[in-house]
Protein backbone atom coordinates (compact mmCIF):
# COMPACT_ATOMS: atom_id res chain seq x y z
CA UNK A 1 -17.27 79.42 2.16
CA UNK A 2 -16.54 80.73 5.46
CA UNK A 3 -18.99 78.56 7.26
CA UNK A 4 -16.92 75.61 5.10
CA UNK A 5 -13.13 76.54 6.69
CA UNK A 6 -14.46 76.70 10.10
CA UNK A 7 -16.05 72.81 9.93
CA UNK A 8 -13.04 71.17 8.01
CA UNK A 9 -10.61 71.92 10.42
CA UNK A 10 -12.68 70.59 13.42
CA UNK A 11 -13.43 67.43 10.81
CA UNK A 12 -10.14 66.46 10.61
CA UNK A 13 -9.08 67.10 14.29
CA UNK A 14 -11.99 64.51 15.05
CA UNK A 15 -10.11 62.36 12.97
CA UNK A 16 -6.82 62.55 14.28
CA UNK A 17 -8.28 61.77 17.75
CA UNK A 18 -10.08 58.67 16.66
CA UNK A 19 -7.36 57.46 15.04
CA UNK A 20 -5.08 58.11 17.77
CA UNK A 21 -7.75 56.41 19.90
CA UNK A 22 -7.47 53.40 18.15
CA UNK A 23 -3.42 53.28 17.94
CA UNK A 24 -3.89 53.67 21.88
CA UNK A 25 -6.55 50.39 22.62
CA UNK A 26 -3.48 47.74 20.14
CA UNK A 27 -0.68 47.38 22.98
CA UNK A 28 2.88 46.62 21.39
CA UNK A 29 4.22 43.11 21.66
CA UNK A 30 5.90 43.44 24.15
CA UNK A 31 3.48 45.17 26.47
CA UNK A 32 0.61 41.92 25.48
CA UNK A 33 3.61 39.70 27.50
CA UNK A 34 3.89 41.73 30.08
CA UNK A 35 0.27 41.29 30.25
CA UNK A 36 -0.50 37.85 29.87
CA UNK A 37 2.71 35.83 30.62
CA UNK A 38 1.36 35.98 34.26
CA UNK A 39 -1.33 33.38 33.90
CA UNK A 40 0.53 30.63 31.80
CA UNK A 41 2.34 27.92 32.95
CA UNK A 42 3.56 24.37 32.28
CA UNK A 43 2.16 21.60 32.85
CA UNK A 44 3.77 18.09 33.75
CA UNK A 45 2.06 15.04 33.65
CA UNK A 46 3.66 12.40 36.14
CA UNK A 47 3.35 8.21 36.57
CA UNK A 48 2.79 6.85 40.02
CA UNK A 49 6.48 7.25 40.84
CA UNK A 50 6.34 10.55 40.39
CA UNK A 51 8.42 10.57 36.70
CA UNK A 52 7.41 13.17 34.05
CA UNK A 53 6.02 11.20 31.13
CA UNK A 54 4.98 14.79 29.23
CA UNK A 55 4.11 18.17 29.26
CA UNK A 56 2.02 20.98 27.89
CA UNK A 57 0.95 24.26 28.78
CA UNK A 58 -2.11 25.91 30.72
CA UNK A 59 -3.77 28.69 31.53
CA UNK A 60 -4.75 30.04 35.16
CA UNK A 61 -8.33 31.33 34.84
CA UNK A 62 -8.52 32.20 38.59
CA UNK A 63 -6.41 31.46 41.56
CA UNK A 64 -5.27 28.42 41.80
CA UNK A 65 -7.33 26.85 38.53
CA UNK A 66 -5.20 26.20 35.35
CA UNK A 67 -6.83 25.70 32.01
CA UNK A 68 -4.79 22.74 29.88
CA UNK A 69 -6.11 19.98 26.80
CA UNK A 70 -7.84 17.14 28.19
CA UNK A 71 -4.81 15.22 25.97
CA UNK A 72 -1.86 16.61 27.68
CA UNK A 73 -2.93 15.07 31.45
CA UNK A 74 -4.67 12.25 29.59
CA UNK A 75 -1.92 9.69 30.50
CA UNK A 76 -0.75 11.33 33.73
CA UNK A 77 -1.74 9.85 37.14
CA UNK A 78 -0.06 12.69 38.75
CA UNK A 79 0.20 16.17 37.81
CA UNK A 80 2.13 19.47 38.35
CA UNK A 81 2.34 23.31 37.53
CA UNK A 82 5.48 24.98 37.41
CA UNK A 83 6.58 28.76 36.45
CA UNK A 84 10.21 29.41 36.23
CA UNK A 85 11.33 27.65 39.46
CA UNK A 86 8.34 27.31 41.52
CA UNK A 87 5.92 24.32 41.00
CA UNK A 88 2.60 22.91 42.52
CA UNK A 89 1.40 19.67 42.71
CA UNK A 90 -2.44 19.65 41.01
CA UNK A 91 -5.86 17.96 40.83
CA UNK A 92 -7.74 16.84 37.88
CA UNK A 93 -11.06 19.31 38.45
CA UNK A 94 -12.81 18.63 34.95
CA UNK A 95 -12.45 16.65 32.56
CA UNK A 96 -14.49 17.82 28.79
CA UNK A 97 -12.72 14.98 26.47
CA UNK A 98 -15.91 16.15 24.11
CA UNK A 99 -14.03 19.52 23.85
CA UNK A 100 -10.57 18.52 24.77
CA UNK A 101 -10.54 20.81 27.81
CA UNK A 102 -9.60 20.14 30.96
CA UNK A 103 -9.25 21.93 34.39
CA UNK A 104 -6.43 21.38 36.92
CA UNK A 105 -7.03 22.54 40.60
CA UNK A 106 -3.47 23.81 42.29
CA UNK A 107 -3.70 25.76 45.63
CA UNK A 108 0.25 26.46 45.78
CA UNK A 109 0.13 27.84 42.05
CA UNK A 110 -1.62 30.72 43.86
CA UNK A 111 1.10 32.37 45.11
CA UNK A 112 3.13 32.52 41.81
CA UNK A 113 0.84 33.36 38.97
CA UNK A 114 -2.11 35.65 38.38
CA UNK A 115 -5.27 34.75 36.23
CA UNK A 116 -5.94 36.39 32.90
CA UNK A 117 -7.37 39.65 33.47
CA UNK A 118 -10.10 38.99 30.44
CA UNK A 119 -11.24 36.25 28.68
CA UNK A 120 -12.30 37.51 25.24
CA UNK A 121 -15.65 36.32 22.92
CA UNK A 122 -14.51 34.53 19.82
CA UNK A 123 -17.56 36.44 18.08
CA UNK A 124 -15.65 39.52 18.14
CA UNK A 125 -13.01 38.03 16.38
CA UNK A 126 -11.74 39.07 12.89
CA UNK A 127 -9.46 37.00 9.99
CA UNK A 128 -6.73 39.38 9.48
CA UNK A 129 -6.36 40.33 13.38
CA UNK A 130 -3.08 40.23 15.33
CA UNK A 131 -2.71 37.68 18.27
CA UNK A 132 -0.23 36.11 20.30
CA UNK A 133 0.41 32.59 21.43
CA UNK A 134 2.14 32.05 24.45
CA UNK A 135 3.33 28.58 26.19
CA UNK A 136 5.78 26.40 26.54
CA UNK A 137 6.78 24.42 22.75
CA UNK A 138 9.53 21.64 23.32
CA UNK A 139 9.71 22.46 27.60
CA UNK A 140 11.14 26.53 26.47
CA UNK A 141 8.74 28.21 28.86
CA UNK A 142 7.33 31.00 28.66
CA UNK A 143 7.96 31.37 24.78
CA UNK A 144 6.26 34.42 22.89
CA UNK A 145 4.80 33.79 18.53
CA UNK A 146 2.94 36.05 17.07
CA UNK A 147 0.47 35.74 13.54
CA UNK A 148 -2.96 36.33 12.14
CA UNK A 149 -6.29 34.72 12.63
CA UNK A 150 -6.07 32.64 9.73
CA UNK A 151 -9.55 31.12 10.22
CA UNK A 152 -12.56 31.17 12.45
CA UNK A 153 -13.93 27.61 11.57
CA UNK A 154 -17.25 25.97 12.24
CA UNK A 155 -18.18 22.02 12.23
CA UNK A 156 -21.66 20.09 11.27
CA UNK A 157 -22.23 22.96 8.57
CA UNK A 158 -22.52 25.66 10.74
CA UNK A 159 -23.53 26.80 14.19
CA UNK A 160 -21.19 28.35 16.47
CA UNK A 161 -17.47 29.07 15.58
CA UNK A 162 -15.40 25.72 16.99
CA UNK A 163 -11.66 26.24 16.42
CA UNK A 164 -9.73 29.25 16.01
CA UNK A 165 -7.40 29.27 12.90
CA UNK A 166 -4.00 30.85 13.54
CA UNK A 167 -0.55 31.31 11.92
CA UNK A 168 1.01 32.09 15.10
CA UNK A 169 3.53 28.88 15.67
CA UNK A 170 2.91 26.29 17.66
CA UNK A 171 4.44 22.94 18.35
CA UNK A 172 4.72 19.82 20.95
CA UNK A 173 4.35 21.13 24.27
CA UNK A 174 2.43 24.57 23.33
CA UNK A 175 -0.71 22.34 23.79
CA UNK A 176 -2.95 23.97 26.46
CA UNK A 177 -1.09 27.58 26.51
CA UNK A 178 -2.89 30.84 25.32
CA UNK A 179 -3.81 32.75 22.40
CA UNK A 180 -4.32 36.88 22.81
CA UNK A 181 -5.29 39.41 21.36
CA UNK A 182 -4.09 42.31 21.19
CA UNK A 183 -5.44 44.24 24.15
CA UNK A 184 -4.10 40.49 26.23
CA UNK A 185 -7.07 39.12 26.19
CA UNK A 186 -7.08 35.54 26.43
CA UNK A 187 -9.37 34.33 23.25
CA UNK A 188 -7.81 30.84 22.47
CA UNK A 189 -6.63 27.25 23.90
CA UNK A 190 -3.57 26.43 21.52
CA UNK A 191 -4.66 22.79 20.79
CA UNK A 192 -2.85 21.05 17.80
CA UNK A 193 -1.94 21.68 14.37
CA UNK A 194 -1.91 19.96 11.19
CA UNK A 195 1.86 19.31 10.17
CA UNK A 196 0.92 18.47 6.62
CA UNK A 197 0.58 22.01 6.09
CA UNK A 198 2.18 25.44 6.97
CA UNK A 199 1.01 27.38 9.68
CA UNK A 200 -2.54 25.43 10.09
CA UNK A 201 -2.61 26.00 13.96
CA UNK A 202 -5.87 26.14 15.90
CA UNK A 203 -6.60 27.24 19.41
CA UNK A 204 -10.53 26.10 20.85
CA UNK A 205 -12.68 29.37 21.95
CA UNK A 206 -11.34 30.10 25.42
CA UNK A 207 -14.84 31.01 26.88
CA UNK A 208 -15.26 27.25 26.79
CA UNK A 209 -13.14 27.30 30.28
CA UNK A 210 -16.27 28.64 31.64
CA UNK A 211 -18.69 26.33 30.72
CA UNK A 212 -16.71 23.23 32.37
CA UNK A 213 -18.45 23.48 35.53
CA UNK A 214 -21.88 23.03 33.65
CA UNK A 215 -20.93 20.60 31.32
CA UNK A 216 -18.74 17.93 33.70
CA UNK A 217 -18.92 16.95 37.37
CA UNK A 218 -16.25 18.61 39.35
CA UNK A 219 -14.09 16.03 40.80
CA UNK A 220 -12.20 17.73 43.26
CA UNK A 221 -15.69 18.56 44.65
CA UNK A 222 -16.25 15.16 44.75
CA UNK A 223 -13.51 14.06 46.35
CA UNK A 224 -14.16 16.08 49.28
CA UNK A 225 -17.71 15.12 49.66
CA UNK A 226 -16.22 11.33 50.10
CA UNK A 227 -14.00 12.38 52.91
CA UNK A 228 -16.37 14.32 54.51
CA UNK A 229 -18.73 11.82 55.24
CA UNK A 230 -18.83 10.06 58.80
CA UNK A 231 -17.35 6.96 58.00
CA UNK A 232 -15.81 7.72 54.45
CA UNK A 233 -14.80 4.41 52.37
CA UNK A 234 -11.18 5.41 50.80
CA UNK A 235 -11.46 6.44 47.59
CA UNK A 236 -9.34 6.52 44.20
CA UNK A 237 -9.35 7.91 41.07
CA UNK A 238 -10.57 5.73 38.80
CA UNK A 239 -7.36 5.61 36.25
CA UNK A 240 -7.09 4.09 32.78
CA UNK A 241 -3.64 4.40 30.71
CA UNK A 242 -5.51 7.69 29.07
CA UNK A 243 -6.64 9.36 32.83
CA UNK A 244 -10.51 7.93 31.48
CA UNK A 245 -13.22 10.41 33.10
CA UNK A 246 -11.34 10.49 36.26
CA UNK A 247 -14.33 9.79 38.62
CA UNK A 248 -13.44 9.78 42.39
CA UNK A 249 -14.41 5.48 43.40
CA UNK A 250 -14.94 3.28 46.22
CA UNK A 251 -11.51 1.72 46.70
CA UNK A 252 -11.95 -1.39 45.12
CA UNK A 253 -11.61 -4.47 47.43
CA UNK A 254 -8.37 -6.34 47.59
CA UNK A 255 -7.78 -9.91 46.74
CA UNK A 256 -5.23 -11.71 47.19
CA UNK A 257 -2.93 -8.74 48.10
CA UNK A 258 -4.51 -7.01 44.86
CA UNK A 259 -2.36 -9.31 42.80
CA UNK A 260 -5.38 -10.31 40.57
CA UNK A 261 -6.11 -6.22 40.39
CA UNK A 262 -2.38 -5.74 39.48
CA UNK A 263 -2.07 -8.35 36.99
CA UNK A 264 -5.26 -6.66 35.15
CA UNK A 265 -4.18 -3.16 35.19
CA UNK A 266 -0.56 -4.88 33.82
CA UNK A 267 -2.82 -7.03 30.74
CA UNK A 268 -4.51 -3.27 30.35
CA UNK A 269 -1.13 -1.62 30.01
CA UNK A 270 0.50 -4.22 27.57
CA UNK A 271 -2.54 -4.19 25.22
CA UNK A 272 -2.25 -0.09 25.11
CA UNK A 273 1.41 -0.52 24.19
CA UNK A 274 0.50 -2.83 21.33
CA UNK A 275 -2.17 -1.35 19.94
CA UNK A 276 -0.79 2.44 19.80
CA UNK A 277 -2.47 5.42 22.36
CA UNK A 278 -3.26 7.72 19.04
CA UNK A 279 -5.19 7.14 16.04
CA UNK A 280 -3.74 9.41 13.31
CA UNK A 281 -4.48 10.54 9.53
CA UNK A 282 -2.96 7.26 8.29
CA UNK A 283 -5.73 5.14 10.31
CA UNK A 284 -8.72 7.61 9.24
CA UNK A 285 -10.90 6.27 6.84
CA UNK A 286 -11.08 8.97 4.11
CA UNK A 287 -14.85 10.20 5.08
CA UNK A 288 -13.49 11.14 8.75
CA UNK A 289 -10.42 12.22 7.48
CA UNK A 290 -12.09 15.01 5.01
CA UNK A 291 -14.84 16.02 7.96
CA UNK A 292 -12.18 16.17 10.45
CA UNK A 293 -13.47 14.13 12.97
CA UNK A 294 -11.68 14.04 16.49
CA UNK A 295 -12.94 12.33 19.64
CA UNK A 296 -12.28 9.65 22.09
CA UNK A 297 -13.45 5.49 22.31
CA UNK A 298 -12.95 3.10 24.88
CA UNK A 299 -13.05 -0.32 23.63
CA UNK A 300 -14.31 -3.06 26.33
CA UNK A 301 -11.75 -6.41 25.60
CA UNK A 302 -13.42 -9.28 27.06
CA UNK A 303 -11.05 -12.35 27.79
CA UNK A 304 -12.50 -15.71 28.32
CA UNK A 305 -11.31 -18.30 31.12
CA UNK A 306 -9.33 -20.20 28.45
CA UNK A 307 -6.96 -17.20 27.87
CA UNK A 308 -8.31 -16.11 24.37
CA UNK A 309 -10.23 -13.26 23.22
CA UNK A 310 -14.34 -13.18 24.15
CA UNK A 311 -15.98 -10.15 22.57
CA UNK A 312 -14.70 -6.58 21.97
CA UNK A 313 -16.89 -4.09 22.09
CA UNK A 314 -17.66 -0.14 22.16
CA UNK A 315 -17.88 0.63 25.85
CA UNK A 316 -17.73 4.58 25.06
CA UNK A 317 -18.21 6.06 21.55
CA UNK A 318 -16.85 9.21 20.02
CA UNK A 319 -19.70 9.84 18.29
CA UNK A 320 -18.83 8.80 15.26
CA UNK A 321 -19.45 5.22 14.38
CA UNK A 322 -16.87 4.93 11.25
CA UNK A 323 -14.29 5.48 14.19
CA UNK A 324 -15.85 3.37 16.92
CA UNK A 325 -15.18 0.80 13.74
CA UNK A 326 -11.54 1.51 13.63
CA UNK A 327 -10.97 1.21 17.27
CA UNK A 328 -12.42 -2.26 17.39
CA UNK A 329 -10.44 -3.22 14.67
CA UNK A 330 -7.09 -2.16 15.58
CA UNK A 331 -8.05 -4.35 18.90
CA UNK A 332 -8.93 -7.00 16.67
CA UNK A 333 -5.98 -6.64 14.07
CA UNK A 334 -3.14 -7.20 16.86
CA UNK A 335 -2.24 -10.16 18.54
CA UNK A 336 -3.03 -10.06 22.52
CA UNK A 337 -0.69 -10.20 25.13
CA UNK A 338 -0.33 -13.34 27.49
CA UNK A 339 -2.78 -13.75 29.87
CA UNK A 340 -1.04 -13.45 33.26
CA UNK A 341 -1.38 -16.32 35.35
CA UNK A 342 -3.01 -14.58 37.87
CA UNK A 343 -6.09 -14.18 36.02
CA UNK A 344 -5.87 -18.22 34.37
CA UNK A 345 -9.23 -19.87 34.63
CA UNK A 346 -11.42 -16.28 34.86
CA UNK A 347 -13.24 -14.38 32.83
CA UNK A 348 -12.42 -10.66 32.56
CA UNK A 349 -12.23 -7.39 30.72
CA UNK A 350 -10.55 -4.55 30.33
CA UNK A 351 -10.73 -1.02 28.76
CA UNK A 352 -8.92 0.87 25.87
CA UNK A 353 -9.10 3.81 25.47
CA UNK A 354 -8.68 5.58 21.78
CA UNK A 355 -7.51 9.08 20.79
CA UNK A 356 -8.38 9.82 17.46
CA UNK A 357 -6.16 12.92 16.42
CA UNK A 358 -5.25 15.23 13.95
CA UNK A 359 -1.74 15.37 15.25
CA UNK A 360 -1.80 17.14 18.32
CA UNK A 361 1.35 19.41 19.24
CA UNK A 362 1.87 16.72 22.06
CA UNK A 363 2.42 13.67 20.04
């Protein structure tokens, strides 16, 4: 009995410490955005004229690099960073449609925001755990939700966890921001959610933002190879109205003054605006729809001299042939714009690109 009083004292002292020890590692709410709110931003995506046609959210990873969806920049030609009142212009680095990641490069966003200070393994996540979602929904920057892991999801019947399931609220313009946990690390990309529901929002893994440079060719690399050579040939980004792979190219020669260039990328633009930028639920054929299939297609529209349509074809698939299907035959289900008269008497084509989303905060 003696030998019993002395031990349960000491037992329960070593209990009090642990569990203070664990109260100690959860920081408060607060405390998490004082943490994080550093490293996330808002992202603009700008036409040629420098106009903001939308806007998400990102994440800076390390100076001067911002982590944002692939589908908030993917009609930009231009893009910028801003934090409160300070803004950079940035770079399309890489570009993961696959995953729907993309990274922006912006020098000046440096000297106004700080990286995450740890990027968290979605293998040590738990349904039932606390995180945060920070971003900027509907332009309000810097805007703090909080919820539950909800979900950590696989896709092709198993394999590695895919999406993160969250309650934590989202909506159009959180796209790109970041989900934490509850020491602040970063552990999430909030990507889109499924309206049809409530609270069905999903963030990708956020160690994903380190596998871009393995996975993609870095642009802005490439970019500065071009220049760097003796006798560099100008170069471009090779745009498409849904930012395509954005591959640094030869400036393409001009003829005529580039009117015959112009009037394509105009025939390009008009067909987009016909045929709708996102495939939704209503356009998924029910298999798709029920796997939750996502991805990208660029349909090649081949125009023959005598104005009318040649061919249409898959020029890039998803992956997924029952959506490849869909994207030919919205192509083939509208009626084509005019042929301008520039381009009367030639054969040429042009390329559409397809999202095929599960409503995405940004549309």
């Amino acid at each position: 009995m003696p030998l019993r009083r002395s031990i349960y004292p000491e037992f329960v002292w070593s209990v009090i410490l642990a569990t203070t020890a664990l109260r100690v590692q959860a920081l408060e709410p607060q405390e998490v955005f004082l943490k994080a709110s550093p490293s996330v931003v808002t992202v603009d995506t700008l036409d040629a004229a420098g106009h903001v046609m939308g806007f998400g959210s990102g994440v800076v990873i390390a100076p001067g690099e911002i982590i944002t969806n692939c589908h908030v920049v993917a009609q930009g030609i231009k893009f910028r960073v801003k934090k409160e009142r300070r803004t950079s212009f940035a770079y399309l680095r890489f570009y993961d449609d696959k995953r729907d990641l993309c990274q922006l490069h912006a020098p000046q966003a440096a000297s106004f925001t700080s990286p995450v200070r740890d990027i968290g393994a979605v293998d040590n996540l738990q349904v039932g755990q606390r995180v945060y979602a920070i971003g900027g929904p509907r332009g309000l920057e810097l805007t703090l939700s909080d919820g539950l892991i909800s979900g950590l999801r696989q896709t092709g019947g198993g394999g590695p966890i895919q999406l993160v399931q969250t309650t934590a609220p989202i909506s159009r313009g959180s796209s790109g921001g970041g989900l934490f946990d509850q020491d602040g690390r970063l552990v999430g990309i909030t990507t889109f959610l499924l309206a049809e529901g409530q609270n069905l929002n999903f963030a990708l893994p956020a160690k994903w933002a380190l596998e871009l440079s393995s996975r993609v060719p870095d642009l802005v690399g490439q970019h500065k190879r071009l220049q760097a050579k003796a006798d560099p040939v100008p170069a471009v980004p090779a745009i498409d109205p849904w930012g395509g792979d954005r591959r640094v190219l030869p400036a393409p020669p001009q003829r005529n003054g580039g009117d015959e260039d112009a009037a394509i990328r105009r025939f390009q633009s008009d067909v987009v605006r016909i045929v709708g930028k996102v495939v939704s639920e209503r356009d998924y054929p029910p298999e798709a729809l029920e796997s939750g299939w996502q991805g990208s297609s660029i349909v090649r529209v081949e125009m023959a001299p005598d104005g009318l349509l040649k061919a249409v074809t898959v020029a890039r698939s998803s992956g997924y042939s029952v959506l490849d299907d869909v994207a030919v035959s919205k192509i083939r289900e509208i009626r084509l714009p005019n042929v301008p008269d520039e381009l009367r008497g030639q054969r040429f084509s042009v390329d559409v690109p397809f999202k095929f989303s599960l409503r995405y905060p940004e549309q």
